[in-house]
N, C-alpha and C. Protein backbone atom coordinates (compact mmCIF):
# COMPACT_ATOMS: atom_id res chain seq x y z
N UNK A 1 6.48 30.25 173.56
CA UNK A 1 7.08 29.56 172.44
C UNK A 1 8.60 29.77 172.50
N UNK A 2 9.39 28.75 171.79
CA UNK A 2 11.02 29.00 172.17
C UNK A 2 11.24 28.55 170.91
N UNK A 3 12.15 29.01 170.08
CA UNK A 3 12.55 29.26 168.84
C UNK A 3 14.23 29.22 168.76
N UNK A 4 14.30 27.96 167.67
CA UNK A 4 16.22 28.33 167.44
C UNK A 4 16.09 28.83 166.35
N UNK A 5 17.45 29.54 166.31
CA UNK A 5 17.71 30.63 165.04
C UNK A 5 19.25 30.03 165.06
N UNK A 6 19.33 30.07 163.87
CA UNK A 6 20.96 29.29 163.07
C UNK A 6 21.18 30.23 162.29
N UNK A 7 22.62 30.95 162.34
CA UNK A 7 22.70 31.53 161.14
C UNK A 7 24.20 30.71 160.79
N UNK A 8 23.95 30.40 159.54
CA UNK A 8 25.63 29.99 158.59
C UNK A 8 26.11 30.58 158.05
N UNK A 9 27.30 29.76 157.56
CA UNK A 9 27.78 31.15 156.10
C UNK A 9 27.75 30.93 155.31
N UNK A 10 26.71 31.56 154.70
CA UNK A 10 25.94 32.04 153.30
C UNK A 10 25.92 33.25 153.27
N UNK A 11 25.45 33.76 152.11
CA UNK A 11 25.21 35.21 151.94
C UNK A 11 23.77 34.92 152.55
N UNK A 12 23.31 36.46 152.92
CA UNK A 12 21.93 36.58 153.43
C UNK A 12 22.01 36.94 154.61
N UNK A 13 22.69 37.07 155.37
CA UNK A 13 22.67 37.21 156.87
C UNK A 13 21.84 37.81 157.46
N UNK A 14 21.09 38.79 156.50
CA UNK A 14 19.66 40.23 156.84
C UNK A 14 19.04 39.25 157.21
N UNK A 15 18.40 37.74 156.23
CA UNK A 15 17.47 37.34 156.91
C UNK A 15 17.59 36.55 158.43
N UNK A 16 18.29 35.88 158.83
CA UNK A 16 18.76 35.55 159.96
C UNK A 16 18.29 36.63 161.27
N UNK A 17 18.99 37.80 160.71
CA UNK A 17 18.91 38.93 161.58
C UNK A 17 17.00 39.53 161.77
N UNK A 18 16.58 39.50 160.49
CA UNK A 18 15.16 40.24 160.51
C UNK A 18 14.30 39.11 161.25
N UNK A 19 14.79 37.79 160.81
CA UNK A 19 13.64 36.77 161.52
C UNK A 19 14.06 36.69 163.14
N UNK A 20 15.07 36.41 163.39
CA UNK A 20 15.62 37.03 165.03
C UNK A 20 14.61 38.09 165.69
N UNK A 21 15.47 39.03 164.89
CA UNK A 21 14.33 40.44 165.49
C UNK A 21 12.30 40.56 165.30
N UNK A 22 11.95 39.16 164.68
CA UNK A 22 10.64 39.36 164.78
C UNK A 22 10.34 38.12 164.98
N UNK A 23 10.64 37.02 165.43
CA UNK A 23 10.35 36.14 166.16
C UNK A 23 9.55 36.56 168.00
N UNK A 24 8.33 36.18 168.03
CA UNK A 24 8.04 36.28 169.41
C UNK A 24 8.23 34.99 170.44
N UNK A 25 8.57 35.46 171.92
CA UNK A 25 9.03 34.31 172.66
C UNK A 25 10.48 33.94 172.58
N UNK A 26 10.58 33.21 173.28
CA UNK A 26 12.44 33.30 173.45
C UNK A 26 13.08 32.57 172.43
N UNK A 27 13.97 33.62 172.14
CA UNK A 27 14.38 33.24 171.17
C UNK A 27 16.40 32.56 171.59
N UNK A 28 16.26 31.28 170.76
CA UNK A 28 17.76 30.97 170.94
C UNK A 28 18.79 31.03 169.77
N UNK A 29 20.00 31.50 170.09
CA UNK A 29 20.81 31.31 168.28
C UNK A 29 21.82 30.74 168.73
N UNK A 30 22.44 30.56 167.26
CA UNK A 30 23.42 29.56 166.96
C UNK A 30 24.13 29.91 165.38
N UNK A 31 25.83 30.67 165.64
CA UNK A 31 26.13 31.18 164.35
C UNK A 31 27.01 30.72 164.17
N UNK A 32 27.46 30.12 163.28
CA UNK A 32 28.66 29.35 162.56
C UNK A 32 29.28 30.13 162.93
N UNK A 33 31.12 29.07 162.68
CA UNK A 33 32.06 30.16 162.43
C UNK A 33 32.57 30.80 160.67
N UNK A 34 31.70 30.30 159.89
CA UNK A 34 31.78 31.39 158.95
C UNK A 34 30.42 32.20 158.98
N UNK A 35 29.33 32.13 159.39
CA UNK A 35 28.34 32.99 159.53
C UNK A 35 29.00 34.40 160.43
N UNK A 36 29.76 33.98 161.01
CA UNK A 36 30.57 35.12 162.52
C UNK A 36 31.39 35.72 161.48
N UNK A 37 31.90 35.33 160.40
CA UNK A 37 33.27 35.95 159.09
C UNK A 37 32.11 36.03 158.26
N UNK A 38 31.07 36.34 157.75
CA UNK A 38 30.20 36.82 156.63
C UNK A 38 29.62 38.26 157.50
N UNK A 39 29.23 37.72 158.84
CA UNK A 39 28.57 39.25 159.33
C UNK A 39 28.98 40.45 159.17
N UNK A 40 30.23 40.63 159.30
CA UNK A 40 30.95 41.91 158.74
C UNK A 40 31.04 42.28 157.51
N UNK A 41 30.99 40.89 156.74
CA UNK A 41 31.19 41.54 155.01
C UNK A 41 29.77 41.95 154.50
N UNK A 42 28.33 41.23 155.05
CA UNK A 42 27.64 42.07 154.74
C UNK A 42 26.37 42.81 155.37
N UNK A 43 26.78 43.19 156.77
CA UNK A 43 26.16 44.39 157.33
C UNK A 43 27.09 44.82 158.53
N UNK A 44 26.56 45.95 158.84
CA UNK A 44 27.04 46.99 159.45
C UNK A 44 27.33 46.46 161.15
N UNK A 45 26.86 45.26 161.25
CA UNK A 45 26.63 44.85 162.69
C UNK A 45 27.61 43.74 163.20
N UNK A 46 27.92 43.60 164.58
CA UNK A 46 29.11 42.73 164.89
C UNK A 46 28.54 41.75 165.11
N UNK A 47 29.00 40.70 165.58
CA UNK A 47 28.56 39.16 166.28
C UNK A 47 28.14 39.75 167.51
N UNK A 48 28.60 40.51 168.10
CA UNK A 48 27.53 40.88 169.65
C UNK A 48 26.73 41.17 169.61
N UNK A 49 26.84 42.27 168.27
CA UNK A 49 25.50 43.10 168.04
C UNK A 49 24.10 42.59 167.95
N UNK A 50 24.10 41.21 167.17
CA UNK A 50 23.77 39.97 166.98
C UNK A 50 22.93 39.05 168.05
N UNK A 51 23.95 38.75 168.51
CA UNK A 51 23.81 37.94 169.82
C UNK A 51 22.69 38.86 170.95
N UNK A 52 23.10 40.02 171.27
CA UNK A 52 22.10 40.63 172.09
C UNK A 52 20.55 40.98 171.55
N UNK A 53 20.43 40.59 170.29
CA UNK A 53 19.21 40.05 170.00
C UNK A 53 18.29 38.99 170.45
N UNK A 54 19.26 37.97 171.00
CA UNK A 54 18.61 37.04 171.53
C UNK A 54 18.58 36.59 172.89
N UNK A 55 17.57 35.71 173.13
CA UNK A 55 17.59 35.17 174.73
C UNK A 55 18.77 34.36 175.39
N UNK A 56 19.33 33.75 174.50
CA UNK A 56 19.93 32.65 174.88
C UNK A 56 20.84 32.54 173.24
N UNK A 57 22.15 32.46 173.96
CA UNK A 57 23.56 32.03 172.86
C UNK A 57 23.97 30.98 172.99
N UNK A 58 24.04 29.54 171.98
CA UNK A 58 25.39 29.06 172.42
C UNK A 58 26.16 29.35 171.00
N UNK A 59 27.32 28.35 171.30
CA UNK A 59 28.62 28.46 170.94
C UNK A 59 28.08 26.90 169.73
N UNK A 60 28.50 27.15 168.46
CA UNK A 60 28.56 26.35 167.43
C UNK A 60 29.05 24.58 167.87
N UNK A 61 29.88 25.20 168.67
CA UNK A 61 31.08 23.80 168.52
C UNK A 61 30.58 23.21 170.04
N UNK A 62 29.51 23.42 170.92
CA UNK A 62 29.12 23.20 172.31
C UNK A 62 27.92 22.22 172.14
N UNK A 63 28.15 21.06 172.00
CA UNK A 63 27.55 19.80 171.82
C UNK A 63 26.97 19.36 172.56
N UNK A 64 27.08 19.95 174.10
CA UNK A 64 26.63 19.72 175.26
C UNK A 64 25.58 20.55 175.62
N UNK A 65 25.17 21.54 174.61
CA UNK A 65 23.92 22.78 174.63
C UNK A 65 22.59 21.79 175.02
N UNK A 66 21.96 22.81 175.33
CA UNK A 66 20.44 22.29 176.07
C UNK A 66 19.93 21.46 174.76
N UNK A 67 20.09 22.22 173.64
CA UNK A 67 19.48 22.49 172.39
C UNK A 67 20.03 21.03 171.64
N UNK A 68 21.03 20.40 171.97
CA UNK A 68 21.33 18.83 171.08
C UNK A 68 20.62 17.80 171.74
N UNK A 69 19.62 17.92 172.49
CA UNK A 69 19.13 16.47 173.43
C UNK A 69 17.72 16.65 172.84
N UNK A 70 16.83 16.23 172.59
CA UNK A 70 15.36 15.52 172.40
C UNK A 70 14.65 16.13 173.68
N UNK A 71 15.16 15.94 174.84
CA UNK A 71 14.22 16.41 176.05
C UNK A 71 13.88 17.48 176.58
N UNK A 72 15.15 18.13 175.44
CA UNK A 72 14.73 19.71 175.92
C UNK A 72 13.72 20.09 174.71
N UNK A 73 12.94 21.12 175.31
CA UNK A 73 12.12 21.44 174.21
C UNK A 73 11.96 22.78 173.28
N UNK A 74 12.06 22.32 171.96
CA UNK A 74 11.86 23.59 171.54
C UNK A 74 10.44 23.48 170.37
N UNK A 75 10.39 24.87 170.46
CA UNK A 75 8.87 24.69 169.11
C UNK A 75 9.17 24.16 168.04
N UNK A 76 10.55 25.27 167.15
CA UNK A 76 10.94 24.91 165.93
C UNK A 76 12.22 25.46 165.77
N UNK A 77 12.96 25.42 164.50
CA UNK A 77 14.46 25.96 164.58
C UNK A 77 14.22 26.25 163.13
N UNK A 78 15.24 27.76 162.97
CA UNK A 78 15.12 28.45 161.35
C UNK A 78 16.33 28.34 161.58
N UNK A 79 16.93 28.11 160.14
CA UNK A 79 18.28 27.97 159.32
C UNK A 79 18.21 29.19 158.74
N UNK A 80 18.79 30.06 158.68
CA UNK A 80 18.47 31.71 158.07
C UNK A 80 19.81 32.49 157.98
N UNK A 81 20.87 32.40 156.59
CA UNK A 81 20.62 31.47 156.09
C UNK A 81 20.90 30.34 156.35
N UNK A 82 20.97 29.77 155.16
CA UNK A 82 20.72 28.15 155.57
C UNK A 82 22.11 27.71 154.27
N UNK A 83 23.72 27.35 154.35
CA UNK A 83 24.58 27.30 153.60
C UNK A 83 24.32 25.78 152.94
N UNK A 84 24.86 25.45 152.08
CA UNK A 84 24.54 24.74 151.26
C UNK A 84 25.05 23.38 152.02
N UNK A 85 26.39 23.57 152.63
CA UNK A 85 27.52 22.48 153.32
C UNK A 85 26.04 21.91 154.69
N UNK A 86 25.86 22.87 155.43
CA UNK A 86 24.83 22.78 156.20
C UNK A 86 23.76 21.99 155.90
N UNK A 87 22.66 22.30 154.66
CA UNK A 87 22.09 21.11 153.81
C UNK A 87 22.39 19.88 153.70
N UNK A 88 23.58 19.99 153.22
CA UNK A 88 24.28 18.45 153.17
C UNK A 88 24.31 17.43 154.52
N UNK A 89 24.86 18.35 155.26
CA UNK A 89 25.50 17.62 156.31
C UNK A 89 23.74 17.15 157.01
N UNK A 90 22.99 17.73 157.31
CA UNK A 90 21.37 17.67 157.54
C UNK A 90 21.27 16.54 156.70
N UNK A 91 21.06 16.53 155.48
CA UNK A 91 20.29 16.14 154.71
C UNK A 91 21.23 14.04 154.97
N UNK A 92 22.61 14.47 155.23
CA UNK A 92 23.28 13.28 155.49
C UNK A 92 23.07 12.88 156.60
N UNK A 93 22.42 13.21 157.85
CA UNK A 93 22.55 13.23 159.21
C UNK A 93 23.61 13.22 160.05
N UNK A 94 24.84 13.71 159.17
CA UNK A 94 25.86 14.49 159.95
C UNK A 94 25.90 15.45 161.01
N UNK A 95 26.20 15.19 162.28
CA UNK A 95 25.76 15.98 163.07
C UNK A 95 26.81 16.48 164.28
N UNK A 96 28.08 17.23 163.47
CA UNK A 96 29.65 17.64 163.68
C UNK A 96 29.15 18.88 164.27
N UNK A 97 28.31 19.86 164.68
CA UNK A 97 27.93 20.91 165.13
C UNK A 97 26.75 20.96 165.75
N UNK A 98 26.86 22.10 166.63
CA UNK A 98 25.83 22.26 167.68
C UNK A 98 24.24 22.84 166.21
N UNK A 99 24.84 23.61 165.50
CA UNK A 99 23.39 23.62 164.55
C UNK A 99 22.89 22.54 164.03
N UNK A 100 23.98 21.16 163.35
CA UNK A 100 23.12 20.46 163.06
C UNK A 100 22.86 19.29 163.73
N UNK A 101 23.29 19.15 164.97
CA UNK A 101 22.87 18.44 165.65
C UNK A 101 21.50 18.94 165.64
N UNK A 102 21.38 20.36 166.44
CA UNK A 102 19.67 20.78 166.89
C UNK A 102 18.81 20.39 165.37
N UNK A 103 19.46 20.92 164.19
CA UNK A 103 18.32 20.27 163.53
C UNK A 103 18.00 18.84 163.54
N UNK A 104 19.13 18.12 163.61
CA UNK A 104 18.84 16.16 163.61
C UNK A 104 17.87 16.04 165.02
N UNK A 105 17.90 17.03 165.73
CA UNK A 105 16.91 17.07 166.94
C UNK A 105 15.10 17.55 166.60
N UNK A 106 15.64 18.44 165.84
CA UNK A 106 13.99 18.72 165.44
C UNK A 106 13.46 17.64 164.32
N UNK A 107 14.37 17.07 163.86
CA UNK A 107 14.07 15.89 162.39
C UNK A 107 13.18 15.11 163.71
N UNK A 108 14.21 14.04 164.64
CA UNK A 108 13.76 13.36 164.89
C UNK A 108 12.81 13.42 165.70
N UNK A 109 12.60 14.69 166.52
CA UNK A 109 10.98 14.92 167.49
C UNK A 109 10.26 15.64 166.71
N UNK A 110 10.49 15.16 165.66
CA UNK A 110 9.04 15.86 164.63
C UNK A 110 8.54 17.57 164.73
N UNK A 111 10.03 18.14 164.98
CA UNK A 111 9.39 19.50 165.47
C UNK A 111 9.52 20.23 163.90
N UNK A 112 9.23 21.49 163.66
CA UNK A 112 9.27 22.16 162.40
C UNK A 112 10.94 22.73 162.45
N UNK A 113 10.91 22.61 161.10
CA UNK A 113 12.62 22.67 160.82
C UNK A 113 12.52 23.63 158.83
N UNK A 114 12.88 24.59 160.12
CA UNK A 114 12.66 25.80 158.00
C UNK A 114 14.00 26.30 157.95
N UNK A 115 14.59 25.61 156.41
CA UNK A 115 16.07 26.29 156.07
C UNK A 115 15.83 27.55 154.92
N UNK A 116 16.22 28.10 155.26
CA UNK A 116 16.23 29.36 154.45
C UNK A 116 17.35 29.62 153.29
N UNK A 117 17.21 28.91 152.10
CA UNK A 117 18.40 28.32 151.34
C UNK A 117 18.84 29.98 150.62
N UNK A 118 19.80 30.21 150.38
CA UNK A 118 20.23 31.36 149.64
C UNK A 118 21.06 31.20 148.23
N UNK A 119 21.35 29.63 147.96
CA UNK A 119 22.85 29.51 147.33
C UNK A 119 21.62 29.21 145.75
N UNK A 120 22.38 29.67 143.97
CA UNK A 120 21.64 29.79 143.45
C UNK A 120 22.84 30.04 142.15
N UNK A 121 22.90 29.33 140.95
CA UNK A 121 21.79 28.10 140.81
C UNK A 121 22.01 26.84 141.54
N UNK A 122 21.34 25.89 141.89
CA UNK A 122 21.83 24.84 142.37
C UNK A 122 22.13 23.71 142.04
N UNK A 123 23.04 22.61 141.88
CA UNK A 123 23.06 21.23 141.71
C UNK A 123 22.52 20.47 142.18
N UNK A 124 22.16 19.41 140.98
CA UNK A 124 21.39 18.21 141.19
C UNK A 124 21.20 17.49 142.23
N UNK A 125 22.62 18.08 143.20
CA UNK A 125 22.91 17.27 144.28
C UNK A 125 22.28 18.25 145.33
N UNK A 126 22.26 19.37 145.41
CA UNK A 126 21.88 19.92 146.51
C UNK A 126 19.91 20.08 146.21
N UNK A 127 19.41 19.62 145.42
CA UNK A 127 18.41 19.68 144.76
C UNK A 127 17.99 18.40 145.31
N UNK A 128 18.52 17.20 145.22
CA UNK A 128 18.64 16.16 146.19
C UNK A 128 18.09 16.27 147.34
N UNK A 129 19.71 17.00 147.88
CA UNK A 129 19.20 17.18 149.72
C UNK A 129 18.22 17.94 149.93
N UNK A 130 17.36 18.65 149.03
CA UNK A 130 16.87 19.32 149.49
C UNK A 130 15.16 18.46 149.08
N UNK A 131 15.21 17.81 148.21
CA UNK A 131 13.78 16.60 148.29
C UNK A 131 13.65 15.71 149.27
N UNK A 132 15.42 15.16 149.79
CA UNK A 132 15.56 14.44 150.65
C UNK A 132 14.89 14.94 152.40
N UNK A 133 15.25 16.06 152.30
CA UNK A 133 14.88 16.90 153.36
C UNK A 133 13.43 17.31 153.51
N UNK A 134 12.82 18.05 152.17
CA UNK A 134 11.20 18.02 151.56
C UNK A 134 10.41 16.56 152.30
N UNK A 135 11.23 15.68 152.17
CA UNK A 135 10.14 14.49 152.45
C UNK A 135 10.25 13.84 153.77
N UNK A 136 11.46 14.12 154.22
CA UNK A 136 11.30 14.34 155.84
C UNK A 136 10.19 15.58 156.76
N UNK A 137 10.09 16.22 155.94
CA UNK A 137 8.87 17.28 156.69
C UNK A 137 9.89 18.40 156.83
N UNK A 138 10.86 18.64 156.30
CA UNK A 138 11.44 20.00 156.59
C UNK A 138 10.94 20.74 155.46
N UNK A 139 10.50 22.53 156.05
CA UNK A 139 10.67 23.57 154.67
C UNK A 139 11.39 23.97 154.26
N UNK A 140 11.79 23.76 153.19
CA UNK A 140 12.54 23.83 152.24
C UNK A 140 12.10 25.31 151.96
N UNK A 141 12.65 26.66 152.13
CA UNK A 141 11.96 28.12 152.51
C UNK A 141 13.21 29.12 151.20
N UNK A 142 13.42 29.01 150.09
CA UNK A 142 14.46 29.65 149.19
C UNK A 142 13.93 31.12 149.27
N UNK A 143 15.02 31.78 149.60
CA UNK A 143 15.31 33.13 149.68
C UNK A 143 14.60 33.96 148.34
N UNK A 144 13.43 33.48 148.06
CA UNK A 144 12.97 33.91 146.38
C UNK A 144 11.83 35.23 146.83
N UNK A 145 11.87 36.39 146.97
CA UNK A 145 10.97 37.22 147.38
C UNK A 145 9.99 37.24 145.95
N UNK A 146 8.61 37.45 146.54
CA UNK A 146 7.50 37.83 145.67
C UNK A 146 7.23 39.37 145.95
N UNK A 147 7.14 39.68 144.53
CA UNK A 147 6.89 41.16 143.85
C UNK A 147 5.60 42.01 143.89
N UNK A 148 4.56 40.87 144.11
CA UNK A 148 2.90 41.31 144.31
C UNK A 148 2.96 42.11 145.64
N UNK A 149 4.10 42.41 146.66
CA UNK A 149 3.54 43.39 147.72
C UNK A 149 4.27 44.76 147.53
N UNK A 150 4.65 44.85 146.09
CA UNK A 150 5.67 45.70 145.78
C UNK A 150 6.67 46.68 146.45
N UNK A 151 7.74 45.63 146.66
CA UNK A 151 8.64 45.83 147.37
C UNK A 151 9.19 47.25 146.85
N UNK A 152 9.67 48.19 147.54
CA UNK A 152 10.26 49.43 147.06
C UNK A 152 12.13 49.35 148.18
N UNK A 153 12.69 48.77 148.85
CA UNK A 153 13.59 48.51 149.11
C UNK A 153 14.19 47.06 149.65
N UNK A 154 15.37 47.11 150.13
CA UNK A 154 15.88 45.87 150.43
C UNK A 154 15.65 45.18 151.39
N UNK A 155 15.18 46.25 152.42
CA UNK A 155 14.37 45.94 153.66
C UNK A 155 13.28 44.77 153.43
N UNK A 156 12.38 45.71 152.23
CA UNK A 156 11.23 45.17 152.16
C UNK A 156 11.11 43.57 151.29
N UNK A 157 12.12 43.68 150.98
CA UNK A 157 12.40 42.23 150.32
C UNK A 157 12.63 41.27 151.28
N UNK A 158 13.31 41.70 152.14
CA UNK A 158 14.14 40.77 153.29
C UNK A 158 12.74 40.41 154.17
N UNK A 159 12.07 41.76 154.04
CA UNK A 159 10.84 41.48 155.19
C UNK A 159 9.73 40.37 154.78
N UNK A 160 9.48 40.22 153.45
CA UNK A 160 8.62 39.17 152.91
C UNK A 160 9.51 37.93 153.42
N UNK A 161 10.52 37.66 152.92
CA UNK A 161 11.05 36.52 153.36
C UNK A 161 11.17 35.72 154.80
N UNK A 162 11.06 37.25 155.55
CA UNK A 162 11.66 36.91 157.24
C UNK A 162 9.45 36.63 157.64
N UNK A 163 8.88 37.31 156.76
CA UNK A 163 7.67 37.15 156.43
C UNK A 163 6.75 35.31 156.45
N UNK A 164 7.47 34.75 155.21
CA UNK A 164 7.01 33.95 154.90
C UNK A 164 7.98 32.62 156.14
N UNK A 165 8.72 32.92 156.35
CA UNK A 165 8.82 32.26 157.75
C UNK A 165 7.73 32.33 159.17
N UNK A 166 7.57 33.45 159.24
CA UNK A 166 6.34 33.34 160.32
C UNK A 166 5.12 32.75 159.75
N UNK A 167 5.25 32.94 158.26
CA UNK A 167 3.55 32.15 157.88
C UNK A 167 4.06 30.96 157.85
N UNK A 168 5.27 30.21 158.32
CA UNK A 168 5.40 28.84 158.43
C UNK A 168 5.33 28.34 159.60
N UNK A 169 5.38 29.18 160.60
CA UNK A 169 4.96 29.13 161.93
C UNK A 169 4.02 29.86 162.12
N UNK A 170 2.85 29.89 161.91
CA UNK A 170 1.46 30.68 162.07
C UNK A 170 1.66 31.96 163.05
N UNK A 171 2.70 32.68 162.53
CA UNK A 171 2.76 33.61 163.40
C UNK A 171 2.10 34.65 163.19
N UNK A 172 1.58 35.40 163.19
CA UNK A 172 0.69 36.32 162.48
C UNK A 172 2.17 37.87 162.74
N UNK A 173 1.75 38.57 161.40
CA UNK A 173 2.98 39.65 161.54
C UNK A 173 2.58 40.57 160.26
N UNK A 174 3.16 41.82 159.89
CA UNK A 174 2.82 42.21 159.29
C UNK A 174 4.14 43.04 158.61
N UNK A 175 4.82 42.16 158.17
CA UNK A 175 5.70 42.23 157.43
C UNK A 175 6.13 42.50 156.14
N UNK A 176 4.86 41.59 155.54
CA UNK A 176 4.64 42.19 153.60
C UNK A 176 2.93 42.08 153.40
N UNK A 177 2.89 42.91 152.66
CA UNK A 177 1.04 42.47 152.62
C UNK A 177 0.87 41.28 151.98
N UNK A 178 0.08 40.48 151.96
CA UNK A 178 -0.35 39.46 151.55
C UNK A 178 -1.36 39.60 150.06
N UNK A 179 -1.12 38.47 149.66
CA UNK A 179 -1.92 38.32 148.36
C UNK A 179 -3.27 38.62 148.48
N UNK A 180 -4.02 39.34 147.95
CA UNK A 180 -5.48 39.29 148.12
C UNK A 180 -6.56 39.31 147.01
């Protein structure tokens, strides 16, 4: 399985990072250049630090990546997070970057496409893009952790979330316990 990972700039960057680190199969990323200026403000880790998480890097602004063409193949691509401008530009089929190009790539080969929204409360308008997007077949995946696996740190919050991404890709993992 081959997997893109997007991170933007939003707050949230843990999840980006936790679904990275538990994604199986090769994994590819792709970090804004304000996702690269949020990493420092909120964790301890650099953009390399980052990057050597994964199989394969490109560069935001590299349009010519494997990852913007239809023929290359990937399973699915996570937005993690997923910035609101990013939404838009998706949801408009603006496609000024190597992330949202790859998503206008997974729109149009029908591959799975999960944004991991963080921004809160939201406008009508991004509430929009985000039905607009809902009814294209993308998950619409909000950073909202559930309390039934009783989370006791921040980890464990992050982990349901980086969680309920693999249950969007039938990944099996054991990340938060499940409802029972």
């Amino acid at each position: 399985m081959r997997y893109v990972v997007a991170i933007t700039g939003a707050s949230g960057i843990a999840y980006g990072v936790k679904i990275l680190k538990e994604l199986p199969g090769e994994r590819i990323l792709v970090i804004s250049d304000m996702g690269k200026k949020i990493i420092p403000a909120e964790t301890d880790l650099s953009v390399n630090d980052i990057e050597k998480m994964a199989d394969v890097v490109f560069d935001d602004h590299d349009l010519f990546a494997s990852i913007s063409s239809g023929s290359y193949h990937f399973d699915a691509m996570i937005i993690a997070p997923c910035s609101s401008s990013t939404l838009a530009k998706i949801a408009s089929g603006l496609s000024d970057t190597l992330i949202t190009r790859a998503a206008a790539v997974a729109l149009k080969e029908s591959r799975k496409l999960i944004l991991v929204t963080r921004e809160t409360p939201k406008s009508a308008i991004m509430l929009e893009n985000e039905l607009k997007l809902a009814r294209s077949g993308v998950t619409i995946l909000d950073a909202n952790p559930g309390f039934y696996s009783k989370p006791r740190t921040i980890d464990d919050i992050i982990s349901f979330i980086a969680g309920r991404c693999m249950d969007q890709l039938r990944i099996e993992h054991s990340l938060y316990e499940k409802w029972k």
